[in-house]
N, C-alpha and C. Protein backbone atom coordinates (compact mmCIF):
# COMPACT_ATOMS: atom_id res chain seq x y z
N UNK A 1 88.58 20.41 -47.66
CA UNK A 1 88.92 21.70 -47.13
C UNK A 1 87.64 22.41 -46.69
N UNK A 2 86.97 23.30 -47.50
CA UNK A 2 86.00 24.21 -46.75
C UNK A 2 84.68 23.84 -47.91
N UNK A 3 83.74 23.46 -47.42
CA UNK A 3 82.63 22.91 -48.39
C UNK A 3 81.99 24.35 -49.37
N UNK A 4 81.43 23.89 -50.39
CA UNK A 4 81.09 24.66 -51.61
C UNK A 4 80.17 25.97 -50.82
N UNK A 5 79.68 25.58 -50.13
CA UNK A 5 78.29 26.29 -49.42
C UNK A 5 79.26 27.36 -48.69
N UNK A 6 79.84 26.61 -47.98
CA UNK A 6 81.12 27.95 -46.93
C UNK A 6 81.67 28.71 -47.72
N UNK A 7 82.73 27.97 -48.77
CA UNK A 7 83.54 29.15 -49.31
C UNK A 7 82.48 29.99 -50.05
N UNK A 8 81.56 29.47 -50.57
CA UNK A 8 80.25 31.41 -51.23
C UNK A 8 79.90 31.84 -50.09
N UNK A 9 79.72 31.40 -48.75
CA UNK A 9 79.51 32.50 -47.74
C UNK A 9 80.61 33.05 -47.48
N UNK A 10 82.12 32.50 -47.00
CA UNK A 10 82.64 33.24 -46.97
C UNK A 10 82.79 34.04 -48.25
N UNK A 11 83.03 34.05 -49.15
CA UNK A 11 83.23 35.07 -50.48
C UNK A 11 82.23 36.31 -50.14
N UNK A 12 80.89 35.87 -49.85
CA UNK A 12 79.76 36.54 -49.90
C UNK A 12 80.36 37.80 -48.74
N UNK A 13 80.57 37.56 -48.01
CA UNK A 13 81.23 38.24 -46.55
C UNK A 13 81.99 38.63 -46.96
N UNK A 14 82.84 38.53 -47.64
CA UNK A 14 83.86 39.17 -47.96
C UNK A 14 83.57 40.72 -48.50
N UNK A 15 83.03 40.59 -49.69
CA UNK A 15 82.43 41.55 -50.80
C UNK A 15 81.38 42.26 -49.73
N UNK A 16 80.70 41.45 -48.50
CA UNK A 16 80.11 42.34 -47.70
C UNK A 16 81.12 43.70 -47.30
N UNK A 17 82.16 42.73 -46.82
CA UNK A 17 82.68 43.60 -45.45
C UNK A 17 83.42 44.71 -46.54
N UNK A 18 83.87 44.50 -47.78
CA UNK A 18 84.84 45.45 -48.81
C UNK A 18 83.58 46.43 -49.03
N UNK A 19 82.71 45.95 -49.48
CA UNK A 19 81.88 47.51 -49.88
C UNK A 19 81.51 48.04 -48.70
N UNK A 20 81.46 47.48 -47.45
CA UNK A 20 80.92 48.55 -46.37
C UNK A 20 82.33 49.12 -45.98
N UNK A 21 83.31 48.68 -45.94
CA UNK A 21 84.47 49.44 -45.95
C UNK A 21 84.94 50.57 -46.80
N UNK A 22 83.92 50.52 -47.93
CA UNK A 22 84.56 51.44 -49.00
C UNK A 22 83.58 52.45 -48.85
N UNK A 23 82.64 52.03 -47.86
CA UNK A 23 81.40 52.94 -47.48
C UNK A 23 82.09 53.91 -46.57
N UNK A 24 82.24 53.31 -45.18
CA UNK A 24 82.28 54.15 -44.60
C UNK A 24 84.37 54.98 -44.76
N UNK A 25 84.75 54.53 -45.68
CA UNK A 25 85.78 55.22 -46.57
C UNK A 25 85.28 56.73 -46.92
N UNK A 26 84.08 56.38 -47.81
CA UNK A 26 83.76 57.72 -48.27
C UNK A 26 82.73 58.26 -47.16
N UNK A 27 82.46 57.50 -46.36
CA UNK A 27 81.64 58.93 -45.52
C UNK A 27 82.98 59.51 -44.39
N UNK A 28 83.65 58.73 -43.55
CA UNK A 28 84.63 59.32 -43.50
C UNK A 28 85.73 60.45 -44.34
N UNK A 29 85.71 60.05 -45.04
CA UNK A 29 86.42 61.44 -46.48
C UNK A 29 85.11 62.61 -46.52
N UNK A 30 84.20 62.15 -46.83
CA UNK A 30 83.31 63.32 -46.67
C UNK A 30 83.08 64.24 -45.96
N UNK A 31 82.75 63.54 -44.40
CA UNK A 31 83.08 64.36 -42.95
C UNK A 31 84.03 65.05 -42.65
N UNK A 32 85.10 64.71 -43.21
CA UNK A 32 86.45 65.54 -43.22
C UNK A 32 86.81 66.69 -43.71
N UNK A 33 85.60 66.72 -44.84
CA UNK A 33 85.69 67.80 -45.74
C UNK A 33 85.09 69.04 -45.12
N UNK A 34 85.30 69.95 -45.30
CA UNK A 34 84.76 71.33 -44.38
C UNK A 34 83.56 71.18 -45.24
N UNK A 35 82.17 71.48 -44.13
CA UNK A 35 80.94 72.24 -44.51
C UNK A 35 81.10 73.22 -45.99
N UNK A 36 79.96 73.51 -46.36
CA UNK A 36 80.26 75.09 -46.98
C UNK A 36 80.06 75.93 -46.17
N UNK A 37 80.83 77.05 -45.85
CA UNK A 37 81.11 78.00 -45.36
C UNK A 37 81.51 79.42 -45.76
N UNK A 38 80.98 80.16 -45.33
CA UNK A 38 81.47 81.82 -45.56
C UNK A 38 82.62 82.64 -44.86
N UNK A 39 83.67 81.99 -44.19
CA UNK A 39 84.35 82.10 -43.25
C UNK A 39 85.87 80.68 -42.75
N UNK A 40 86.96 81.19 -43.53
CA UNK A 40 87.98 80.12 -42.95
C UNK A 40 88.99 81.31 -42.29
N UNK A 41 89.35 80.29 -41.37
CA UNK A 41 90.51 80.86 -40.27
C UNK A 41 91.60 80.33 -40.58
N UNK A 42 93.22 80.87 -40.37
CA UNK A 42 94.22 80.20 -41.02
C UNK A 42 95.01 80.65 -39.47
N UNK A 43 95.27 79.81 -38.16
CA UNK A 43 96.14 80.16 -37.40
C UNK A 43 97.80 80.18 -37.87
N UNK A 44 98.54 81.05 -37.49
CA UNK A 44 99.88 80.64 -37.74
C UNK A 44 100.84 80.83 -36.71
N UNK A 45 101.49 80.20 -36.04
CA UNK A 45 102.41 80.53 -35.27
C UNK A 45 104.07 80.38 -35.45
N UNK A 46 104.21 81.24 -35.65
CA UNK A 46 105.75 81.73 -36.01
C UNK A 46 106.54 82.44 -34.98
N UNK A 47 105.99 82.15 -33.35
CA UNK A 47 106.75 82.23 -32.42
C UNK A 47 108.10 81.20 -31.99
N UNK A 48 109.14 81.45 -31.32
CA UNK A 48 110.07 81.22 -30.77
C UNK A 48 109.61 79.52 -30.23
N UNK A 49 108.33 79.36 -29.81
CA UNK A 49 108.21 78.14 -29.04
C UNK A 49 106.71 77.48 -29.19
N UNK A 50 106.39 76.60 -29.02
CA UNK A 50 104.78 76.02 -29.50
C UNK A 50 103.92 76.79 -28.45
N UNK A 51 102.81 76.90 -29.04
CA UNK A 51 102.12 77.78 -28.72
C UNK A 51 100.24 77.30 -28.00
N UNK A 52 99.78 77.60 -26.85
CA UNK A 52 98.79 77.19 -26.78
C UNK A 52 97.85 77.87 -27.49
N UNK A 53 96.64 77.95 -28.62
CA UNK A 53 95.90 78.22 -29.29
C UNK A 53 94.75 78.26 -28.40
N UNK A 54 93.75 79.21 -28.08
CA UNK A 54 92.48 79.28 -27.43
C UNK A 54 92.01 79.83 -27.83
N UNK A 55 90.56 79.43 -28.45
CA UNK A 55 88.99 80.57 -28.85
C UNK A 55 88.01 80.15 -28.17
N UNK A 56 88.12 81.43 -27.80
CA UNK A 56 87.00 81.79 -26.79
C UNK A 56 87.66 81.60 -25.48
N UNK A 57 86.35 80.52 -24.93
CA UNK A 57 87.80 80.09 -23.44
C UNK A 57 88.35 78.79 -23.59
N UNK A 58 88.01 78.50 -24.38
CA UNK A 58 88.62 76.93 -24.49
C UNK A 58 89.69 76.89 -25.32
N UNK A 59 90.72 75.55 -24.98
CA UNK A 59 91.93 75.76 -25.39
C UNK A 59 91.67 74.39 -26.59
N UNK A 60 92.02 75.13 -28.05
CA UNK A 60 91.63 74.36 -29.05
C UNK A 60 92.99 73.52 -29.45
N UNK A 61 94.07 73.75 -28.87
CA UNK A 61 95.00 72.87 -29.83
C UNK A 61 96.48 73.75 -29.17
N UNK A 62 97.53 72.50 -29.30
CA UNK A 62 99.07 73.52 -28.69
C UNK A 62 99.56 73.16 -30.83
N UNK A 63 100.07 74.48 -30.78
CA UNK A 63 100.78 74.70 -32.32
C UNK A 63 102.18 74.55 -32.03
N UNK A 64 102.96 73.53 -32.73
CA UNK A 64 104.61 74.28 -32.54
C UNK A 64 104.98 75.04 -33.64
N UNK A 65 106.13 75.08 -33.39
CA UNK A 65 106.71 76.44 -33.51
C UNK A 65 106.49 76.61 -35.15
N UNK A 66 106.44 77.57 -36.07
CA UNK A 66 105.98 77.47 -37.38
C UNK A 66 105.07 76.90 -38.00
N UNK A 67 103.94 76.46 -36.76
CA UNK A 67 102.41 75.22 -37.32
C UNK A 67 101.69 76.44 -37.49
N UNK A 68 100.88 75.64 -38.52
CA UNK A 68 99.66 76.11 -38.98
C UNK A 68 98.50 74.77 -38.75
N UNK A 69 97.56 75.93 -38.44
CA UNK A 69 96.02 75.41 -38.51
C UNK A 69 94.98 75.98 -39.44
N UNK A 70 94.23 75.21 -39.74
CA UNK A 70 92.62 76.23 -40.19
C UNK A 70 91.52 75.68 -39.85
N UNK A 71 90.85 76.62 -39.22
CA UNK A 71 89.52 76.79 -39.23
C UNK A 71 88.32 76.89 -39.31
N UNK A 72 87.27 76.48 -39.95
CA UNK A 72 86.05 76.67 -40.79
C UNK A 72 84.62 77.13 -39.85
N UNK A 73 84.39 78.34 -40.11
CA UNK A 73 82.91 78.81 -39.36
C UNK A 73 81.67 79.75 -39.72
N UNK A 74 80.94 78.79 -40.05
CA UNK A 74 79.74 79.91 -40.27
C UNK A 74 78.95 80.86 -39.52
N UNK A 75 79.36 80.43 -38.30
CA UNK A 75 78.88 81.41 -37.36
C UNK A 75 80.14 82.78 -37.07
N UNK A 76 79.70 83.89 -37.45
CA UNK A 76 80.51 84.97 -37.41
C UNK A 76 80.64 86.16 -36.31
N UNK A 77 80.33 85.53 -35.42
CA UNK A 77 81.02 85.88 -34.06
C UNK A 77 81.76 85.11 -33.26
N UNK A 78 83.04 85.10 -33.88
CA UNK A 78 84.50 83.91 -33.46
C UNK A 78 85.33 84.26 -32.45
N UNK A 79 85.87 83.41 -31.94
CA UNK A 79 86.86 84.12 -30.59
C UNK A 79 86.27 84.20 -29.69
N UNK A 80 87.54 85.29 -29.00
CA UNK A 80 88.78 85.85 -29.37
C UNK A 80 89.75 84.32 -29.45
N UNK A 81 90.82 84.48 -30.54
CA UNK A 81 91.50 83.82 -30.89
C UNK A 81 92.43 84.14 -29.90
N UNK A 82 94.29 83.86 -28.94
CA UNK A 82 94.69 83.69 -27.94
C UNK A 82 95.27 82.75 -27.28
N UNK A 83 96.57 83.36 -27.16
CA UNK A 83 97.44 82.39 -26.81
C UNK A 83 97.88 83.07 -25.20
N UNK A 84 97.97 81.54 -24.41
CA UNK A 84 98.63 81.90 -23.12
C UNK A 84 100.16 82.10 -22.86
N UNK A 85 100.75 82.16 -24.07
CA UNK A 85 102.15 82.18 -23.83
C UNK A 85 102.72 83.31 -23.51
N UNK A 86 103.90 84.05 -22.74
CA UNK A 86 104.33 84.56 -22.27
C UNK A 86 103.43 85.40 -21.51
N UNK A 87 103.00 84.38 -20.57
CA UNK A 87 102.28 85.59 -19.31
C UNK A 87 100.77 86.02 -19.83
N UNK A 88 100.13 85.38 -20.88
CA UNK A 88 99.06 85.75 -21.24
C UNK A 88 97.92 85.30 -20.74
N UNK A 89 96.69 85.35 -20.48
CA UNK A 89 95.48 85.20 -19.90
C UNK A 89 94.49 85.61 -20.24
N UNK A 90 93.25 84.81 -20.26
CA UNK A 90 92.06 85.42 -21.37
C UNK A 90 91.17 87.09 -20.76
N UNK A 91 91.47 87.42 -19.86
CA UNK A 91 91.61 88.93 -19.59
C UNK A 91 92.99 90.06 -20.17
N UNK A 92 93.73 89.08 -20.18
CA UNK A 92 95.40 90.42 -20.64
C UNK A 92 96.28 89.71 -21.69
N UNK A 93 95.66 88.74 -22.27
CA UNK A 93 96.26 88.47 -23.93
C UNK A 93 96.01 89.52 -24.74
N UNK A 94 96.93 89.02 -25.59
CA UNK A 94 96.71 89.94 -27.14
C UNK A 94 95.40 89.05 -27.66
N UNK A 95 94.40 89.66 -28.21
CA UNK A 95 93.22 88.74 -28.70
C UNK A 95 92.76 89.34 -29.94
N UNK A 96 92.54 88.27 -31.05
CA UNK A 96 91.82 88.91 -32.50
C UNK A 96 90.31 88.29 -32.19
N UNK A 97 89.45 88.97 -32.67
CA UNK A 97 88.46 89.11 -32.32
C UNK A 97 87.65 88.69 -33.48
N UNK A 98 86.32 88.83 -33.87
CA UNK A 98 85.28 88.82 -34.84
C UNK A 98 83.94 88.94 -34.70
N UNK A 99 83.28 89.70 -35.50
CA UNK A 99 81.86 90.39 -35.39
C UNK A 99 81.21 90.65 -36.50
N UNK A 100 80.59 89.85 -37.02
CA UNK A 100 79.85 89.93 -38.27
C UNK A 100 80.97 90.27 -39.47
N UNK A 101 81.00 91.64 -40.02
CA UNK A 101 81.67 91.63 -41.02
C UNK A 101 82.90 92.98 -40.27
N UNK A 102 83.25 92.37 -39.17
CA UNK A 102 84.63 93.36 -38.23
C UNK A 102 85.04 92.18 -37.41
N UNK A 103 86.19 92.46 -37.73
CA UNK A 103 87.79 92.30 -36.96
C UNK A 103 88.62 93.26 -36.44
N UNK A 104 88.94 92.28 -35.20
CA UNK A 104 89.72 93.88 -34.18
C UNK A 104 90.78 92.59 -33.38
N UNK A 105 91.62 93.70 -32.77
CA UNK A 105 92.73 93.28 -32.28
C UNK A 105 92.65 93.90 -30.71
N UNK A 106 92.56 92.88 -29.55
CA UNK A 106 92.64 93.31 -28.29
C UNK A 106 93.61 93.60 -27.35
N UNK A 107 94.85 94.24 -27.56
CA UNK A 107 96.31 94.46 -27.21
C UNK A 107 96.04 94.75 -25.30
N UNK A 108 94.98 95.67 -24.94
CA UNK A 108 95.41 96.33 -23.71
C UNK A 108 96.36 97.28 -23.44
N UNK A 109 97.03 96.72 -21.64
CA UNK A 109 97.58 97.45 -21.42
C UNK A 109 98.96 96.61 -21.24
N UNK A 110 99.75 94.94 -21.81
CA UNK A 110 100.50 94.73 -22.02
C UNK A 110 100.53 93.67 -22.88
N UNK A 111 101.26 93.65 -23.95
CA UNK A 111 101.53 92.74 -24.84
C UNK A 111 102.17 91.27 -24.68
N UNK A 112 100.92 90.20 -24.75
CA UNK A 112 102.32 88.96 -24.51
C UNK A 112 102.56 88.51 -25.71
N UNK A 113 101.95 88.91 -27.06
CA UNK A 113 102.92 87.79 -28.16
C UNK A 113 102.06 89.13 -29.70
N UNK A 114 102.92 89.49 -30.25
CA UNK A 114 102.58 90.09 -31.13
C UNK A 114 101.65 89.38 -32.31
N UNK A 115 100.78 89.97 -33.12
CA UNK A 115 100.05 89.26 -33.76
C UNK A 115 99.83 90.09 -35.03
N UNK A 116 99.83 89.68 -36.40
CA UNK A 116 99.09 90.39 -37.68
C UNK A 116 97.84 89.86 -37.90
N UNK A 117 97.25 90.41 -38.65
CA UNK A 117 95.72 89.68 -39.07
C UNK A 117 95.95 90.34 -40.09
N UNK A 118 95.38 89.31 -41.10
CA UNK A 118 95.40 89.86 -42.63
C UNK A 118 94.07 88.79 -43.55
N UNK A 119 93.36 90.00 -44.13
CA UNK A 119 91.98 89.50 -44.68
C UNK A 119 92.61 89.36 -46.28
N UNK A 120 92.05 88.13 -46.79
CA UNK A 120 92.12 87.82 -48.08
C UNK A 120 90.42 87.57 -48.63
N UNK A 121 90.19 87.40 -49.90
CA UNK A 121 90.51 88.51 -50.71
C UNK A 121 90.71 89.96 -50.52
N UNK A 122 91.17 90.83 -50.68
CA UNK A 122 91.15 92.02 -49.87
C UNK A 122 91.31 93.27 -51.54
N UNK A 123 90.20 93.84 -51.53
CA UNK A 123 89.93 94.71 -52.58
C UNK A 123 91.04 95.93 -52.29
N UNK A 124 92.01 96.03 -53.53
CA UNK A 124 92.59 96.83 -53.85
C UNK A 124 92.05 98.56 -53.29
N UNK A 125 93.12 99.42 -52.41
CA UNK A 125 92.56 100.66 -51.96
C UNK A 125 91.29 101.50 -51.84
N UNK A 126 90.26 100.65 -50.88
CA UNK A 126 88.84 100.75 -50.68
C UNK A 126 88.92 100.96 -49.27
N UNK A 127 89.97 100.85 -48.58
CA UNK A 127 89.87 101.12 -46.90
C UNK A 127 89.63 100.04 -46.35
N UNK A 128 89.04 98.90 -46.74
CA UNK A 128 88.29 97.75 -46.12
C UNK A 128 89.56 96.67 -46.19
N UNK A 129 89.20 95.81 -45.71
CA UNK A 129 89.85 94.07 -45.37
C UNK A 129 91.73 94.60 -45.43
N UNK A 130 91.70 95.56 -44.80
CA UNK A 130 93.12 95.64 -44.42
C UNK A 130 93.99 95.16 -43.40
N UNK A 131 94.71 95.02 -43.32
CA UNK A 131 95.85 94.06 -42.19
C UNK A 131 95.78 95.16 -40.79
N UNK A 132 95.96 94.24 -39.66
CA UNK A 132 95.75 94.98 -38.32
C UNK A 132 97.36 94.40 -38.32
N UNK A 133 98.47 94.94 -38.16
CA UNK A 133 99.57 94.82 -36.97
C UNK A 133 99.84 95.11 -35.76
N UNK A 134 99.99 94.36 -34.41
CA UNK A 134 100.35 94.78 -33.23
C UNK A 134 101.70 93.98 -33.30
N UNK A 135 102.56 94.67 -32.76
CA UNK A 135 104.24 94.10 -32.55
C UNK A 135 104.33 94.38 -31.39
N UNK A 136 104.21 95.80 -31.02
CA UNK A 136 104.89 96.56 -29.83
C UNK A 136 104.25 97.16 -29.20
N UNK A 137 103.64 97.26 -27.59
CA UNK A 137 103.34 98.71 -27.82
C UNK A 137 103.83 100.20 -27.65
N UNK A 138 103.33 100.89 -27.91
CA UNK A 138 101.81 101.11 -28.12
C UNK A 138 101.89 100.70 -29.95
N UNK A 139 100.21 100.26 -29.61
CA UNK A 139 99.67 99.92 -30.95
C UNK A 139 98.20 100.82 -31.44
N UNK A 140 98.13 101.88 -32.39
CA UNK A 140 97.33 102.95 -31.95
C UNK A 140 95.98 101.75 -32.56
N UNK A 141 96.07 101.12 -33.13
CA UNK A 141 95.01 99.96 -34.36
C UNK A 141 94.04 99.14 -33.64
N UNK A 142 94.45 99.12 -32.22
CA UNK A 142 94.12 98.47 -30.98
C UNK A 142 92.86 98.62 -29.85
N UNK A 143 92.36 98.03 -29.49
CA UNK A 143 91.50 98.24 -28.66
C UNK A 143 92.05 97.92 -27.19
N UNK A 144 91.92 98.80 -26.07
CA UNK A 144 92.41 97.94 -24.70
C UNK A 144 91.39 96.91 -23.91
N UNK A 145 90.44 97.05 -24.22
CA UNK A 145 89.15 96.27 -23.92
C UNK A 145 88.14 95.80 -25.11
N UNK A 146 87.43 94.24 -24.97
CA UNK A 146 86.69 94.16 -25.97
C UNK A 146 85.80 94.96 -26.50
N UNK A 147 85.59 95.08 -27.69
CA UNK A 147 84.54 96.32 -28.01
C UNK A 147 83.38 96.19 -27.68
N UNK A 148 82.27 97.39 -27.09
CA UNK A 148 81.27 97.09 -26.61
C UNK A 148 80.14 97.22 -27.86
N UNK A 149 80.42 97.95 -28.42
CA UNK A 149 79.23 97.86 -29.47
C UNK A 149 79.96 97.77 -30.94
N UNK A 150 79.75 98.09 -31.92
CA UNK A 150 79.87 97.90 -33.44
C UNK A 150 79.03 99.09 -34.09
N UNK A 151 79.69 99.89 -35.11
CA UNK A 151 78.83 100.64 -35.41
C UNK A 151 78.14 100.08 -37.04
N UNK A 152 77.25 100.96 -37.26
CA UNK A 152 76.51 100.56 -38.32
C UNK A 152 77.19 100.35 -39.75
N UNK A 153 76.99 99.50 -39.92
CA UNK A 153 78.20 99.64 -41.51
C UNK A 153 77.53 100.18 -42.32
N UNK A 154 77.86 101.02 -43.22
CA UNK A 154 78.11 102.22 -43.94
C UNK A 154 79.13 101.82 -45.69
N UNK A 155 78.75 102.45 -46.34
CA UNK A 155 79.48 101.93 -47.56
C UNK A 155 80.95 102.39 -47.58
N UNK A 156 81.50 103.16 -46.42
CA UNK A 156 82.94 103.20 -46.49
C UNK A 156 83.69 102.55 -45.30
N UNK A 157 85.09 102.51 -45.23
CA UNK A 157 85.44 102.08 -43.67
C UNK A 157 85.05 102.03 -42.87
N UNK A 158 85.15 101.76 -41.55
CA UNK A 158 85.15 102.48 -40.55
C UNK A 158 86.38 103.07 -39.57
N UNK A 159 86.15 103.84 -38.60
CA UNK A 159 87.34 104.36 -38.19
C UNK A 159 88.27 103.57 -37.00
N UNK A 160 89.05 103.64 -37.33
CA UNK A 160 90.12 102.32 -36.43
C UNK A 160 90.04 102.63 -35.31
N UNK A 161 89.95 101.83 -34.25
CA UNK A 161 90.24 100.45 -34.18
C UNK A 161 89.39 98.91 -34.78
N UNK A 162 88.36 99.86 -35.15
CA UNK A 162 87.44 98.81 -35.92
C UNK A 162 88.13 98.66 -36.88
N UNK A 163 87.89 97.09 -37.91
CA UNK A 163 88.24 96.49 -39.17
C UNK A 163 87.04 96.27 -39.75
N UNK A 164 86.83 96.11 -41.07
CA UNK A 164 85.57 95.62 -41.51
C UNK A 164 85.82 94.99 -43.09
N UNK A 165 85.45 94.05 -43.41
CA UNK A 165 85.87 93.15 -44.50
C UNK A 165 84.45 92.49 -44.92
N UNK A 166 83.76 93.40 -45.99
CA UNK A 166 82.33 92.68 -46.06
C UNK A 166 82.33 91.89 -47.40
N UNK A 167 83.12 91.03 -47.34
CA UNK A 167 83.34 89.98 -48.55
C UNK A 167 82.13 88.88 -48.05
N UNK A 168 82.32 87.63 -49.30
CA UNK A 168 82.20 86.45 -48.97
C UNK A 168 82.97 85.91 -49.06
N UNK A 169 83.38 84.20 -48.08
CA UNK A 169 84.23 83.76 -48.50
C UNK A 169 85.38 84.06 -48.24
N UNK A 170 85.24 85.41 -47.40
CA UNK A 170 86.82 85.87 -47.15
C UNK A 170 87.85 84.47 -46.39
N UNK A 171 89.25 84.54 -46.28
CA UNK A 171 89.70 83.88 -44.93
C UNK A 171 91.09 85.34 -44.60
N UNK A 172 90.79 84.32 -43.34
CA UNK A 172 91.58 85.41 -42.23
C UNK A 172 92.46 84.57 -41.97
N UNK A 173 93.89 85.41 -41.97
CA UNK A 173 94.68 84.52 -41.51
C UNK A 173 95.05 85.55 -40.21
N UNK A 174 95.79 84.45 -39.31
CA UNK A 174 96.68 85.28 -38.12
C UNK A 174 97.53 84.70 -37.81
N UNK A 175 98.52 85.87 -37.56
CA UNK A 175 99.68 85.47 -37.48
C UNK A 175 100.11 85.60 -35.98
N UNK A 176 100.41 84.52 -35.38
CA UNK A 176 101.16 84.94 -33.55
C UNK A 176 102.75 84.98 -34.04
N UNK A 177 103.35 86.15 -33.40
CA UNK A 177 104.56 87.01 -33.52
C UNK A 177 105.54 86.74 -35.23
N UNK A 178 104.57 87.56 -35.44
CA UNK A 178 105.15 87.82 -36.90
C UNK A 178 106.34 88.35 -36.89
N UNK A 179 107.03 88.67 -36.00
CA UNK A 179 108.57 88.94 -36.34
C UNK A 179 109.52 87.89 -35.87
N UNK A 180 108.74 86.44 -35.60
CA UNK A 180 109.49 85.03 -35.26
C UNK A 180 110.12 85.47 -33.74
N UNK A 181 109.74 86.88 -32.77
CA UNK A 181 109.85 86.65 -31.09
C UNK A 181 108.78 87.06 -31.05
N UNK A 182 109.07 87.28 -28.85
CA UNK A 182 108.09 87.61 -28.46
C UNK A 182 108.53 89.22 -28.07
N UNK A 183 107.36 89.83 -28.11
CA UNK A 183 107.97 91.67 -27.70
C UNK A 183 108.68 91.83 -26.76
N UNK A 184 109.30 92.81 -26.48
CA UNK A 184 109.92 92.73 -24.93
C UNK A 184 109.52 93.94 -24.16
């Protein structure tokens, strides 16, 4: 059959090819694993129909209907998060935004898909890491244009339409049309 010398090479090969398999097993599993990070995103879409997902200008992923995604970023100027669905466009979407330690919601002057944002951990009645809702408009919580500046953070709130959540570690979730439609 296969001489003494072959079958220990093959054996030998064998036990090669299993531990480099079990290698790149765990570096694969590893890579998979999120960085450490100060910052997770939790998309959710709970619209009527799957949804195209875009940050920034690029289109990161189509969600259906009740999918979730997450996120991981250490860089903390994210977005705008944004979906093209019903008539939306990265000038006249609804857009959640991010800026160091602020979150804002970019409604305009027409709504295509309602959105919540809600900061976790979120310290019990301190003003901070509170939920932005847009459903309808008008939405007073809202900005109609991206914000041009940021003001200085300060040890209390700030005044809305700004958000500000100066945790670590926080995650953000968002929600596209938290009332399961789209506005009308």
């Amino acid at each position: 059959m296969f001489s003494k010398i072959t079958q220990i090479t093959l054996l030998l090969t064998l036990a090669a090819a299993t531990a480099r398999g079990s290698l790149l097993s765990n570096e694969l599993q590893s890579r998979q694993t999120p960085p450490p990070t100060d910052r997770q995103y939790i998309v959710v879409n709970n619209c009527p129909t799957p949804i195209d997902l875009y940050i920034g200008t690029l289109k990161d992923n189509t969600m259906p209907t009740h999918g979730k995604i997450t996120k991981f970023s250490q860089n903390f100027d994210v977005g705008p998060f944004w979906s093209d669905i019903n008539s939306g466009s990265i000038g006249g979407s609804t857009r959640v935004g991010f800026h160091d330690d602020y979150y804002y919601v970019i409604a305009g002057f027409s709504l295509n898909v309602g959105v919540h944002v809600e900061a976790s951990p979120r310290p019990p009645n301190s003003g901070f890491c509170i939920p932005i809702d847009c459903q309808h408009l008008p939405c007073s919580n809202t900005f109609f244009f991206p914000p041009p500046s940021f003001p200085e953070p300060t040890e209390g709130p700030p005044p809305s339409p700004y958000f500000r959540c100066p945790l670590h570690n926080e995650t953000f979730t968002i929600t596209f049309c938290p009332s399961g439609s789209f506005p009308f």
